[in-house]
C-alpha atoms as a PDB file:
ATOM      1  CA  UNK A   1      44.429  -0.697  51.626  1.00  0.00           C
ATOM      2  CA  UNK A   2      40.848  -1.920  52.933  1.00  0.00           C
ATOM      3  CA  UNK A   3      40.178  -1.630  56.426  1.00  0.00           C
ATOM      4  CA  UNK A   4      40.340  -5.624  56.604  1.00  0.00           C
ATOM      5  CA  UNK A   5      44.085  -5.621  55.054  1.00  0.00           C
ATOM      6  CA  UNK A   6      44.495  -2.971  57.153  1.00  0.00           C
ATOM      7  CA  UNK A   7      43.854  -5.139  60.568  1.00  0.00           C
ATOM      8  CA  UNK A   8      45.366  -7.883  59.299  1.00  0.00           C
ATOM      9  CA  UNK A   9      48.831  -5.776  58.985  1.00  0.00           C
ATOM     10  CA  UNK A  10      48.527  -4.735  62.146  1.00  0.00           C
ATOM     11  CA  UNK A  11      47.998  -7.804  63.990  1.00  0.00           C
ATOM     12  CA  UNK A  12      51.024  -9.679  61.962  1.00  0.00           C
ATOM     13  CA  UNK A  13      53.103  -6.531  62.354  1.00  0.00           C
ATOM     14  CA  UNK A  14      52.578  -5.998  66.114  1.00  0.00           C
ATOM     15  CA  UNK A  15      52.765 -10.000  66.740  1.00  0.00           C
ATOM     16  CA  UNK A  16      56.545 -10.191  64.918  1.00  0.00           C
ATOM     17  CA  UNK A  17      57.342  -7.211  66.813  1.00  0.00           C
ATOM     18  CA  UNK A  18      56.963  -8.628  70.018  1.00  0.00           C
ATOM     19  CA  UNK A  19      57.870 -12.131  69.417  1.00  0.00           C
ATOM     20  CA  UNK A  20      55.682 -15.717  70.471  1.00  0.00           C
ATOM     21  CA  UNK A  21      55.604 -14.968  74.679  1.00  0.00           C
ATOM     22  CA  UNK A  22      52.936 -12.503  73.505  1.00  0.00           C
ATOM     23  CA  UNK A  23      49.579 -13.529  72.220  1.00  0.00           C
ATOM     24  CA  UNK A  24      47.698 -10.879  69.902  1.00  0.00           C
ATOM     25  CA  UNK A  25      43.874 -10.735  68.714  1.00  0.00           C
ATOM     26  CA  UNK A  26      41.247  -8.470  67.749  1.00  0.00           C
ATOM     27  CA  UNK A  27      38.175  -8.163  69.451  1.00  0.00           C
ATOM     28  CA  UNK A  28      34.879  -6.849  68.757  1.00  0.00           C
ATOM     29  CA  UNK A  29      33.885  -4.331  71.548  1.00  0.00           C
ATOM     30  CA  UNK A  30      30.639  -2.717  72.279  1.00  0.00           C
ATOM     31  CA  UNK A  31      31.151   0.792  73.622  1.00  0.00           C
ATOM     32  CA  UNK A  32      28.226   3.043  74.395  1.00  0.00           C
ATOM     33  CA  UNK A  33      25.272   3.856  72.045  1.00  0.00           C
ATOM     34  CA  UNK A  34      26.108   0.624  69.873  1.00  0.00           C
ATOM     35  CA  UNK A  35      29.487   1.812  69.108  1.00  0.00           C
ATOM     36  CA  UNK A  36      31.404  -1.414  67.504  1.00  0.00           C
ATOM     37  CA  UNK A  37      35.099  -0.698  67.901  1.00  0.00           C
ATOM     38  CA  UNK A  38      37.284  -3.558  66.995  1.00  0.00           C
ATOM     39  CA  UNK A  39      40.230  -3.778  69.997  1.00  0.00           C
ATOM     40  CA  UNK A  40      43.180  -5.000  69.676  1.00  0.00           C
ATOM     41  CA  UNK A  41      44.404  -6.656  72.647  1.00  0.00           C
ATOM     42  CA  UNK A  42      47.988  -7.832  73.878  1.00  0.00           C
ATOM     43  CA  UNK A  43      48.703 -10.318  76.652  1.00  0.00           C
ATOM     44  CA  UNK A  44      51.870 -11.385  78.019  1.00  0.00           C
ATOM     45  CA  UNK A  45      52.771 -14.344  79.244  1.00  0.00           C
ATOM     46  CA  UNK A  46      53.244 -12.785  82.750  1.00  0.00           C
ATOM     47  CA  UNK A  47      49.774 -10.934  82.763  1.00  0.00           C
ATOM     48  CA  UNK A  48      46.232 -11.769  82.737  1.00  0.00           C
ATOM     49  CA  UNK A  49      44.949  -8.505  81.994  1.00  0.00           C
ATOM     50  CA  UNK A  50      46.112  -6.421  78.545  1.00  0.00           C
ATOM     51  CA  UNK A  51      45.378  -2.695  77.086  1.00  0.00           C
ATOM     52  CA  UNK A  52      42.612  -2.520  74.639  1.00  0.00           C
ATOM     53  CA  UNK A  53      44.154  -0.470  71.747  1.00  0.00           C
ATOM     54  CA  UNK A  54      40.953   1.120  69.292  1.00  0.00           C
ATOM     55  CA  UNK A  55      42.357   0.238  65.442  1.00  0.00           C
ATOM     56  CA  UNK A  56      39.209   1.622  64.024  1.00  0.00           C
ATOM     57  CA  UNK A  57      41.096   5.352  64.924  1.00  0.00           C
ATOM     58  CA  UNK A  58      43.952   4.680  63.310  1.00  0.00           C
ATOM     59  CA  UNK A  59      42.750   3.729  60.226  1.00  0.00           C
ATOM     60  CA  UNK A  60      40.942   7.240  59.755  1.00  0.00           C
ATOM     61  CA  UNK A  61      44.705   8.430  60.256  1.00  0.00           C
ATOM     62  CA  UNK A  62      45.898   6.086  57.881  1.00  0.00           C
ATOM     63  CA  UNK A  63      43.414   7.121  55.456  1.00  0.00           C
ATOM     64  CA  UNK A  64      44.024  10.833  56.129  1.00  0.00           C
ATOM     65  CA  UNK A  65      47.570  10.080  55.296  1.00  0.00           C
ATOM     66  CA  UNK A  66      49.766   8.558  58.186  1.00  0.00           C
ATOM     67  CA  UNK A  67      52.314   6.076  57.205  1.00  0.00           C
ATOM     68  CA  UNK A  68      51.695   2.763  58.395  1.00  0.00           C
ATOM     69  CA  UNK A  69      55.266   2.363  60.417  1.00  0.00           C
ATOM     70  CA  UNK A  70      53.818   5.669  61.987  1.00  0.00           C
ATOM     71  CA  UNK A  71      50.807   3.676  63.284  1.00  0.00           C
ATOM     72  CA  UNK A  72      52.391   0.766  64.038  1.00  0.00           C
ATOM     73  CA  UNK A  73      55.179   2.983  65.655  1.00  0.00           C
ATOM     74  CA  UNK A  74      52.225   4.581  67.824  1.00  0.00           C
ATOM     75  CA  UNK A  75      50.230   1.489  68.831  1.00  0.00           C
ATOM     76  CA  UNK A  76      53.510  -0.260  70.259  1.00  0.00           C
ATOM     77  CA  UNK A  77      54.133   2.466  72.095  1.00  0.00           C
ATOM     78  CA  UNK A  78      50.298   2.775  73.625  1.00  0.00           C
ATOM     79  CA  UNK A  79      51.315  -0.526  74.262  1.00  0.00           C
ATOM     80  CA  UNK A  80      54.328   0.183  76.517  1.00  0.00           C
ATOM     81  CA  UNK A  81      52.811   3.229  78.078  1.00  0.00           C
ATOM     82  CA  UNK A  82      49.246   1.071  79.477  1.00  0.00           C
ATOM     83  CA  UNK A  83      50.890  -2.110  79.572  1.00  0.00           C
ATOM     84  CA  UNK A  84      50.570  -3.513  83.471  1.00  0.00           C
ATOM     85  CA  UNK A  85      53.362  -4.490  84.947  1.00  0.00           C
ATOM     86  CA  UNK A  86      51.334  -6.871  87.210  1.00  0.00           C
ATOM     87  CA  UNK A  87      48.319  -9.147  87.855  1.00  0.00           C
ATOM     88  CA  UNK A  88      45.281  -7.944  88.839  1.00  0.00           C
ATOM     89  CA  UNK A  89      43.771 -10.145  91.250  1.00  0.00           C
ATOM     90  CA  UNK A  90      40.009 -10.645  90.103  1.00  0.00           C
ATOM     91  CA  UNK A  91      38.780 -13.484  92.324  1.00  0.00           C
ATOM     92  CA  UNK A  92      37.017 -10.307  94.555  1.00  0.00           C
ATOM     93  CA  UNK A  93      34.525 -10.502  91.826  1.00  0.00           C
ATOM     94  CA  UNK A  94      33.452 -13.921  92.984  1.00  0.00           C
ATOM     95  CA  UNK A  95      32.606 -12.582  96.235  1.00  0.00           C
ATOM     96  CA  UNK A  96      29.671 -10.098  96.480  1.00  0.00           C
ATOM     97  CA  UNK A  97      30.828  -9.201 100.461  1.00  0.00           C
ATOM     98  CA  UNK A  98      34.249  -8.233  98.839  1.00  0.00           C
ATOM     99  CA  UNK A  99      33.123  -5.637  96.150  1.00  0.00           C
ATOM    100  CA  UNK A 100      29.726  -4.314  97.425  1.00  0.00           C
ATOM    101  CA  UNK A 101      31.744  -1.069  98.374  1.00  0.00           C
ATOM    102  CA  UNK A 102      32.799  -0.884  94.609  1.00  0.00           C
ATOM    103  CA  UNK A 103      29.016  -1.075  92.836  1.00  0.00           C
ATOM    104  CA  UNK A 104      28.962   2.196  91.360  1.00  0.00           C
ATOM    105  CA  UNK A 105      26.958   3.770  88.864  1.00  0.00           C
ATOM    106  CA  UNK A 106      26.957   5.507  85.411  1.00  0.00           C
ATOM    107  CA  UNK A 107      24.527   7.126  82.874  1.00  0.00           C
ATOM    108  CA  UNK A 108      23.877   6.153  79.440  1.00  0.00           C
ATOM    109  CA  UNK A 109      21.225   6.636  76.633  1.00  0.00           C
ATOM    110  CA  UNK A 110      18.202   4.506  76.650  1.00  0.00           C
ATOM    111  CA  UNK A 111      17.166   3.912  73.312  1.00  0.00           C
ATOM    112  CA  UNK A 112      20.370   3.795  71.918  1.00  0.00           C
ATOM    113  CA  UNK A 113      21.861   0.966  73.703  1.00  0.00           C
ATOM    114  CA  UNK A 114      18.754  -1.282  73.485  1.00  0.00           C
ATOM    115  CA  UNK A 115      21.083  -4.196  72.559  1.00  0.00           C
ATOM    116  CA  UNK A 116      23.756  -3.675  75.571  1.00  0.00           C
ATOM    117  CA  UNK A 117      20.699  -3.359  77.855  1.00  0.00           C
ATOM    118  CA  UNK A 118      18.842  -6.847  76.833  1.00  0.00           C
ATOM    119  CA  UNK A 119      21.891  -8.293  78.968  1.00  0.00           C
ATOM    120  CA  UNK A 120      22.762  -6.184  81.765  1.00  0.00           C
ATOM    121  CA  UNK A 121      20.624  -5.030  84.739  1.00  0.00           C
ATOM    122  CA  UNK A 122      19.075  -0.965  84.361  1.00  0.00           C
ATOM    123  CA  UNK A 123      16.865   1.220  85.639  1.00  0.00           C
ATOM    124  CA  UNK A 124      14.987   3.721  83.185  1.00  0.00           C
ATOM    125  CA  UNK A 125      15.628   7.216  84.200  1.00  0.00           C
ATOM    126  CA  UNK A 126      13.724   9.545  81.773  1.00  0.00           C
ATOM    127  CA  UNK A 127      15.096   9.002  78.115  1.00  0.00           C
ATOM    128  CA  UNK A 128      18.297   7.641  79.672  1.00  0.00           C
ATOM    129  CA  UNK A 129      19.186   4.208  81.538  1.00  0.00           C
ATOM    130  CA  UNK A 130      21.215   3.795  85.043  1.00  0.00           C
ATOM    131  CA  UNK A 131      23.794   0.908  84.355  1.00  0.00           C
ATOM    132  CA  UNK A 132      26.416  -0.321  87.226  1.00  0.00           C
ATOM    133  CA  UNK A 133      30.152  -1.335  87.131  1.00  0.00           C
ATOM    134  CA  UNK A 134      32.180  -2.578  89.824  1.00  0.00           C
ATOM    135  CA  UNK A 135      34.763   0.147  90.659  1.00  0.00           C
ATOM    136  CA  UNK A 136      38.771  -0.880  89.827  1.00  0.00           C
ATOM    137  CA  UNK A 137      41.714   1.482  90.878  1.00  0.00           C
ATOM    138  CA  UNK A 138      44.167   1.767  88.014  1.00  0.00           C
ATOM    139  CA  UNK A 139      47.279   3.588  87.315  1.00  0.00           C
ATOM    140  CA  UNK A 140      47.022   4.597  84.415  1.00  0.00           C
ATOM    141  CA  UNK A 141      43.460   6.150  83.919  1.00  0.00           C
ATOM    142  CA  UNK A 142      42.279   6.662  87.807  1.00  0.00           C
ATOM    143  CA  UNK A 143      39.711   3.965  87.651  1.00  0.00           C
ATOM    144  CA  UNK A 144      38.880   1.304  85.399  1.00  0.00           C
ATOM    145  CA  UNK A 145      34.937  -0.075  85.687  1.00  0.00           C
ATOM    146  CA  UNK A 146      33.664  -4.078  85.094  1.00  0.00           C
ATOM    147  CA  UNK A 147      29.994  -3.826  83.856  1.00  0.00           C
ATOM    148  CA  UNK A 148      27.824  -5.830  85.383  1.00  0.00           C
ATOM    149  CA  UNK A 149      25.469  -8.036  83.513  1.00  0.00           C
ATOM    150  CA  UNK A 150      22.196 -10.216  84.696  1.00  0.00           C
ATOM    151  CA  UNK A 151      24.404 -13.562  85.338  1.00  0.00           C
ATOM    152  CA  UNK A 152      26.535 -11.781  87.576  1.00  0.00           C
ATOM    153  CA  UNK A 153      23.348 -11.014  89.826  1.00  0.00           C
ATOM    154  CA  UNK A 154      22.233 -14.263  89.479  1.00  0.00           C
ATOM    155  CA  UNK A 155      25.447 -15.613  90.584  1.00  0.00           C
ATOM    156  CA  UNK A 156      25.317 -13.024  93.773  1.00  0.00           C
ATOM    157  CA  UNK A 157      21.656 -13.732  94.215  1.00  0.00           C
ATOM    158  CA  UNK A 158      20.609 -10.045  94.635  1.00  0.00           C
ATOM    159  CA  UNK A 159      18.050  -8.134  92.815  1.00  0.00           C
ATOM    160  CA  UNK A 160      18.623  -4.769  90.542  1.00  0.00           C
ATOM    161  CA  UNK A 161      17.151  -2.238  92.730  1.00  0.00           C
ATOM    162  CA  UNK A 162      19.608  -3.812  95.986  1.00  0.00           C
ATOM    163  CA  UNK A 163      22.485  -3.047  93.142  1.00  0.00           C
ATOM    164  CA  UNK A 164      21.029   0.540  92.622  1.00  0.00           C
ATOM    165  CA  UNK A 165      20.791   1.108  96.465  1.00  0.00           C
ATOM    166  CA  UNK A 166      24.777   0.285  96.899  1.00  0.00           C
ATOM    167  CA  UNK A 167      25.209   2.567  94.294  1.00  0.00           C
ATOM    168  CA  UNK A 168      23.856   5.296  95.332  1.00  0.00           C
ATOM    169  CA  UNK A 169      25.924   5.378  98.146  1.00  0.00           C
ATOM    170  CA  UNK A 170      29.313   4.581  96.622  1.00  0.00           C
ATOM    171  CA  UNK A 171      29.397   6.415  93.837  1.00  0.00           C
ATOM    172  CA  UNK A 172      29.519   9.782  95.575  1.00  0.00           C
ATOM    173  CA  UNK A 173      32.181   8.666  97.694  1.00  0.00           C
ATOM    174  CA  UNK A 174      34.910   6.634  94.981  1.00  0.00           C
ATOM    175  CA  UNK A 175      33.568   9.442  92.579  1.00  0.00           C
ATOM    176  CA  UNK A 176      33.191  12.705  94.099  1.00  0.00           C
ATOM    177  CA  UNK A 177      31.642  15.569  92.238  1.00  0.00           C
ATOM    178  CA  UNK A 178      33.123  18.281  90.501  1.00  0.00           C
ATOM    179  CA  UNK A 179      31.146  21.529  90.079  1.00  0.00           C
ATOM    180  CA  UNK A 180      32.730  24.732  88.342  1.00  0.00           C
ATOM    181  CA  UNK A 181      31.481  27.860  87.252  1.00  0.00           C
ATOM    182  CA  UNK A 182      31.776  28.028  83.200  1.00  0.00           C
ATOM    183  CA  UNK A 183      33.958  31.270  83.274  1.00  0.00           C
ATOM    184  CA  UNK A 184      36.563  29.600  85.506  1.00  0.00           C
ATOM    185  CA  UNK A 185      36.578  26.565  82.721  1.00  0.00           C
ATOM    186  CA  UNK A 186      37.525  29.208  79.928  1.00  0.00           C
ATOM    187  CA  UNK A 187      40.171  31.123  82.256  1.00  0.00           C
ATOM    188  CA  UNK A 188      41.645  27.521  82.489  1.00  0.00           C
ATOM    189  CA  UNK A 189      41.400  27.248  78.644  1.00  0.00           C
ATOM    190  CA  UNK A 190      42.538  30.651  77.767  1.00  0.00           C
ATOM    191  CA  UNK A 191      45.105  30.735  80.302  1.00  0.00           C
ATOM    192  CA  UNK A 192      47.553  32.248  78.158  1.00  0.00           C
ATOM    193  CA  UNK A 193      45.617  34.739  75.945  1.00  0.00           C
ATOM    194  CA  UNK A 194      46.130  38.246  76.512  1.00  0.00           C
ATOM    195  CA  UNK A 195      43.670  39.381  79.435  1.00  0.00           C
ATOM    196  CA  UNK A 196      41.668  42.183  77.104  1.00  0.00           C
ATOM    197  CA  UNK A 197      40.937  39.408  74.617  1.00  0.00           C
ATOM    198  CA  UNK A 198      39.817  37.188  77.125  1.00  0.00           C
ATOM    199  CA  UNK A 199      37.349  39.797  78.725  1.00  0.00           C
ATOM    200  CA  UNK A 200      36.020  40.556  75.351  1.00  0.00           C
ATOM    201  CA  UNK A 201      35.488  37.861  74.051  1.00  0.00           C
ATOM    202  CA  UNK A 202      33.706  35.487  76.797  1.00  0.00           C
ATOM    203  CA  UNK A 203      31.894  37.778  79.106  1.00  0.00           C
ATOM    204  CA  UNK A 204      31.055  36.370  82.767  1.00  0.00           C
ATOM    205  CA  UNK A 205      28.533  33.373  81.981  1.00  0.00           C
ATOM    206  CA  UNK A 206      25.827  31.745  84.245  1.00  0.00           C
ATOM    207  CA  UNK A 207      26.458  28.536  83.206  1.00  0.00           C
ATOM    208  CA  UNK A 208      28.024  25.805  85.460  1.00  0.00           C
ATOM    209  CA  UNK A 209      29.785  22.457  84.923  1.00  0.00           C
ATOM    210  CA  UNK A 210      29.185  19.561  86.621  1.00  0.00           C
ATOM    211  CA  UNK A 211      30.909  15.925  86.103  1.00  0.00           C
ATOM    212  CA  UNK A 212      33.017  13.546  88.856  1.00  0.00           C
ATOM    213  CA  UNK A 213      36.358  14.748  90.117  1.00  0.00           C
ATOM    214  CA  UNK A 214      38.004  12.066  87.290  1.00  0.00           C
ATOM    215  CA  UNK A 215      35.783  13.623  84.759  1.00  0.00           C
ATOM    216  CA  UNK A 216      34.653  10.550  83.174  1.00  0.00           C
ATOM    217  CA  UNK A 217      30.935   9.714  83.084  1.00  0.00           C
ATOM    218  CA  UNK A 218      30.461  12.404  85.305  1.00  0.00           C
ATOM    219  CA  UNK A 219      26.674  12.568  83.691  1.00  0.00           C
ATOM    220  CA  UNK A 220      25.477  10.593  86.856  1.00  0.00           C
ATOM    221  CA  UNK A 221      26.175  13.216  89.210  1.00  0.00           C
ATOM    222  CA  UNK A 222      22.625  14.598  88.796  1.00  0.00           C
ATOM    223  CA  UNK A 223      21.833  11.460  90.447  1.00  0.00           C
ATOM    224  CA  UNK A 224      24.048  12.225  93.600  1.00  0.00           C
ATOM    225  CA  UNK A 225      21.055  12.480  96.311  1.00  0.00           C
ATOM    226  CA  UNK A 226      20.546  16.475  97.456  1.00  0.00           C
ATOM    227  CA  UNK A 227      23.408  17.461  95.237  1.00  0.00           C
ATOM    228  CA  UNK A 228      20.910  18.999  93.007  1.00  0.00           C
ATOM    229  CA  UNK A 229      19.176  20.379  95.667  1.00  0.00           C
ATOM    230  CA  UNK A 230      22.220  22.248  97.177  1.00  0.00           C
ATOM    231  CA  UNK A 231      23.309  23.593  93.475  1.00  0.00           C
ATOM    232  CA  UNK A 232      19.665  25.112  93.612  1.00  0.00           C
ATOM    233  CA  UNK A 233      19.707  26.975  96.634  1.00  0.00           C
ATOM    234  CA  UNK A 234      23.106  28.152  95.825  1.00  0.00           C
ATOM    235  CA  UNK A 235      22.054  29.723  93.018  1.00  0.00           C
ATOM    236  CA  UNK A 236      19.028  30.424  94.200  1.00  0.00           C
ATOM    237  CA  UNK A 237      16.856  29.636  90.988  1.00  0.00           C
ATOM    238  CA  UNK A 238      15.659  26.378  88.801  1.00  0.00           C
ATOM    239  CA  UNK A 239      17.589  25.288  86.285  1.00  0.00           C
ATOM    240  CA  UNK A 240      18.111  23.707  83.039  1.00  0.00           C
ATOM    241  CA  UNK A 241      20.634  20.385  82.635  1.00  0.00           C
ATOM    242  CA  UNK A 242      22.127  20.140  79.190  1.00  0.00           C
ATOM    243  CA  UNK A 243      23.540  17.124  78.430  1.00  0.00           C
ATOM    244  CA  UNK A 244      26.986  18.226  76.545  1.00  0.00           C
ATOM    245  CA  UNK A 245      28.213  14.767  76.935  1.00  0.00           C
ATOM    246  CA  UNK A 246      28.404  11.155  79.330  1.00  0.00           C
ATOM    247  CA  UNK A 247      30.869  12.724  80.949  1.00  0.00           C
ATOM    248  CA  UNK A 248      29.410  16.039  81.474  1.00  0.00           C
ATOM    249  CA  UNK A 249      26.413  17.854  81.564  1.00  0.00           C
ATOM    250  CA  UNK A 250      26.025  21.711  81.887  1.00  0.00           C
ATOM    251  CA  UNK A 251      23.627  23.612  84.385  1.00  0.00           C
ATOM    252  CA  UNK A 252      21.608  27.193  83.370  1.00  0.00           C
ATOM    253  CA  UNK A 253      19.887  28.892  85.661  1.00  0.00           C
ATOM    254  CA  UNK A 254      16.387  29.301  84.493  1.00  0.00           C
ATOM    255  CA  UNK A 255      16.069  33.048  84.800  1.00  0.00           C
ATOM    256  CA  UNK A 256      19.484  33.474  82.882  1.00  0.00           C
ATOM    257  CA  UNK A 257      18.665  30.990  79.894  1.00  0.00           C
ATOM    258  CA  UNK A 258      16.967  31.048  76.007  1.00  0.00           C
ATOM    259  CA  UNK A 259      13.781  29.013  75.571  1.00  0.00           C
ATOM    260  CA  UNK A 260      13.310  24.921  75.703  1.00  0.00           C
ATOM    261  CA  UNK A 261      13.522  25.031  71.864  1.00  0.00           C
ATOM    262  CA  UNK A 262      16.705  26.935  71.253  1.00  0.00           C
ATOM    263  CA  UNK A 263      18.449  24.887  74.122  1.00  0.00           C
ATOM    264  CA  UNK A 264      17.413  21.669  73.006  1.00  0.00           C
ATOM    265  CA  UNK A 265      18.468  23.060  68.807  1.00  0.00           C
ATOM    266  CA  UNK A 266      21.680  23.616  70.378  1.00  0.00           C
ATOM    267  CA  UNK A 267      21.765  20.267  72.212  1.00  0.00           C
ATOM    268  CA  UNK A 268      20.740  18.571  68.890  1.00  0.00           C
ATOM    269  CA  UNK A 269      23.684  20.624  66.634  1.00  0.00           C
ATOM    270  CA  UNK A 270      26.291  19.881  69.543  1.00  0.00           C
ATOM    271  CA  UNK A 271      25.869  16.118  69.388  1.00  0.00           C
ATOM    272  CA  UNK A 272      25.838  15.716  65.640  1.00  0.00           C
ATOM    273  CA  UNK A 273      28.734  18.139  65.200  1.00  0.00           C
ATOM    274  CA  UNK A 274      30.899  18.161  68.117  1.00  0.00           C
ATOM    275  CA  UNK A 275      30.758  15.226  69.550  1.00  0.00           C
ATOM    276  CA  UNK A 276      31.489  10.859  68.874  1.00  0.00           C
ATOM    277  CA  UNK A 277      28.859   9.208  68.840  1.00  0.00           C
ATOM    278  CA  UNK A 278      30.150   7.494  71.998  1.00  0.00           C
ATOM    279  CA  UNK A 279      30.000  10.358  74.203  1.00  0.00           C
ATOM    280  CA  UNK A 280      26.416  11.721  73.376  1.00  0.00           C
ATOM    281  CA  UNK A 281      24.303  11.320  76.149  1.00  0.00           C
ATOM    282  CA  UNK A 282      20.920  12.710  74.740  1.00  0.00           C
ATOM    283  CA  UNK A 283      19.197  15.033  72.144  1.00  0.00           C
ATOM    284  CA  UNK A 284      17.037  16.258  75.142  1.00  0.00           C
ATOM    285  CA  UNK A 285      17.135  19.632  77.632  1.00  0.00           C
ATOM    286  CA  UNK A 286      16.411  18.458  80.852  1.00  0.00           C
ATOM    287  CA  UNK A 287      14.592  20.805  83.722  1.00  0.00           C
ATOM    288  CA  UNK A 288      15.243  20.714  87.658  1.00  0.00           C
ATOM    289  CA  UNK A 289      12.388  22.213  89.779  1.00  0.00           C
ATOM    290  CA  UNK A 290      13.377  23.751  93.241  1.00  0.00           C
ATOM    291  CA  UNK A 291       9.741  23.137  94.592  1.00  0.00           C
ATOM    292  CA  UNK A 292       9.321  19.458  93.472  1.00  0.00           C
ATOM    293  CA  UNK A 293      12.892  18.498  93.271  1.00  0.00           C
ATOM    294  CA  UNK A 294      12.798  16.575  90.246  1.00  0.00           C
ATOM    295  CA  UNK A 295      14.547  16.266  87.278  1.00  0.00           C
ATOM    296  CA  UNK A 296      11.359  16.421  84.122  1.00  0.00           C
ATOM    297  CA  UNK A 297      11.870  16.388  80.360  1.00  0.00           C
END
C-alpha cells in the first residue's frame, strides 16, 4: 500500500468509525526545521478545537509490519485519550492586554527554518532564531503554545523586540527551569540495575542538564537572564553548552571537557544518529564565558 492509499484508508476508516457529527481531514503541518508532517485532525460537533494525530508515524509501523486495524485501533484511541471535552475560549487572542502575560519564548534553528521564519517575527541569536508563542494551559500535555506570526503584531500594533521584552519575563515564570546534575539523570534511568553495575559502568560525571520544568523546548533556558551566570559561579568554571536537543541542552565545565572539535564531532554524530530531525537544535558547541557573560560560537 502507498503512503497515499495509505491516508486515504485512514481518513475513510476513522470517518465511518465515528459517524457524520464528526468532521475528519488531513492537514499539512510544518513542525520545526521544515519538518512536513501530514495531521490528521478530528472535530466534533461540540468542539472547536481537535487533537492533531501524526499519520506519517504510523505508516513507518505499517511498513515495518503493523496491521492496519492495529493502527487504526491506535489512532482512535489517541483520539479518545487527547480528545477535549470542552471549548477553549480563544477570543483572549484578540486582545493583546489579555495575553501579554502568556508571550513566551522558544529556541529553534536558524537556517533550517528559513521558510517558517519569512512569516513569523524572530530575533537571530547566534546560528539559532528566538520565536514566540502565546502560552495555553492544557490537560493533557502541561501547556500547549499558539505561534505568533507578523499579522498578529500588526493586528496588536507592537513591534518584535516589545514581544521579546514580555518574553523574557514570562517565560521564566510559566516555564521555570530545570537544572540536574547528569549522574542523578542516570540514577533515575538505572533505577533498578544492580548498584555495582551502576557504579561501574557510569562513573560520577561533570556534566549537567538543563531544560524547563515541563521539559519541552527547554533549549531557551540559556536565555533565562543571570541563570547562566548563577550555573557559573556554582560551578565555579566556564563552560561548554551542547545542544543535545530543542528541548535540552547539556552544560560541561570547561576544565572537565575534550576539545571544541571532539565536542562538536559528537554534537554532529548525535543529531544524525540519535535524534528526529525535529528535535535537533544545532550542529554547533556553544561556549559561556564567566568574565564576559556571553554565550560565543
Amino acid at each position: 500500500m502507498t503512503y497515499q492509499e495509505f491516508k486515504n484508508n485512514i481518513i475513510h476508516t476513522v470517518s465511518a468509525n465515528l459517524g457524520p457529527s464528526y468532521k475528519v481531514a488531513l492537514q499539512d503541518i510544518i513542525k520545526n526545521n521544515d519538518t512536513h508532517l501530514d495531521g490528521l485532525t478530528i472535530l466534533s460537533e461540540h468542539s472547536n478545537i481537535s487533537p492533531t494525530i501524526y499519520l506519517n508515524y504510523y505508516y513507518e509501523q505499517y511498513q515495518n509490519g503493523k496491521s492496519l486495524s492495529c493502527i487504526h485501533e491506535d489512532i482512535m484511541l489517541s483520539y479518545q485519550k487527547n480528545a477535549p471535552i470542552k471549548n477553549i475560549d480563544i477570543s483572549f487572542f484578540t486582545e493583546f492586554k489579555q495575553l501579554k502575560d502568556r508571550i513566551i519564548f522558544k529556541l529553534i534553528n536558524y537556517e533550517r527554518n528559513k521558510e517558517l521564519l519569512s512569516k513569523v517575527p524572530h530575533i537571530r541569536y547566534l546560528d539559532l532564531a528566538i520565536v514566540f508563542n502565546c502560552f495555553v494551559e492544557s490537560l493533557t500535555t502541561g501547556y500547549a503554545t499558539i505561534l505568533i506570526h507578523h499579522h498578529h503584531l500588526s493586528y496588536w500594533n507592537i513591534s518584535c523586540e516589545e514581544l521579546y521584552s514580555l518574553a523574557k519575563r514570562n517565560t521564566p515564570k510559566l516555564l521555570p527551569y530545570h537544572l540536574q546534575n547528569m549522574s542523578e539523570v542516570l540514577d533515575e534511568l538505572f533505577a533498578h540495575e544492580p548498584v555495582d553495575l551502576l557504579c561501574d559502568d557510569f562513573p560520577p560525571i561533570p556534566m549537567y542538564v538543563l531544560t524547563n520544568a515541563c521539559k519541552l523546548h527547554g533549549s531557551g533556558c540559556i536565555l533565562y537572564e543571570d541563570l547562566l551566570v548563577h550555573i557559573s559561579q556554582k560551578i565555579n568554571n566556564d563552560f561548554y553548552i551542547i545542544p543535545s536537543s530543542i528541548h535540552e541542552v547539556l552544560l560541561i565545565p570547561a576544565e572537565n571537557a575534550a576539545s571544541y572539535d571532539e565536542l562538536s564531532s559528537m554534537v554532529r554524530e548525535i543529531n544524525s544518529t540519535q535524534l528526529s530531525r525535529e528535535e535537533i537544535l544545532s550542529d554547533h558547541v556553544y561556549f559561556y564565558s564567566r568574565h564576559t557573560r556571553k554565550i560565543t560560537m
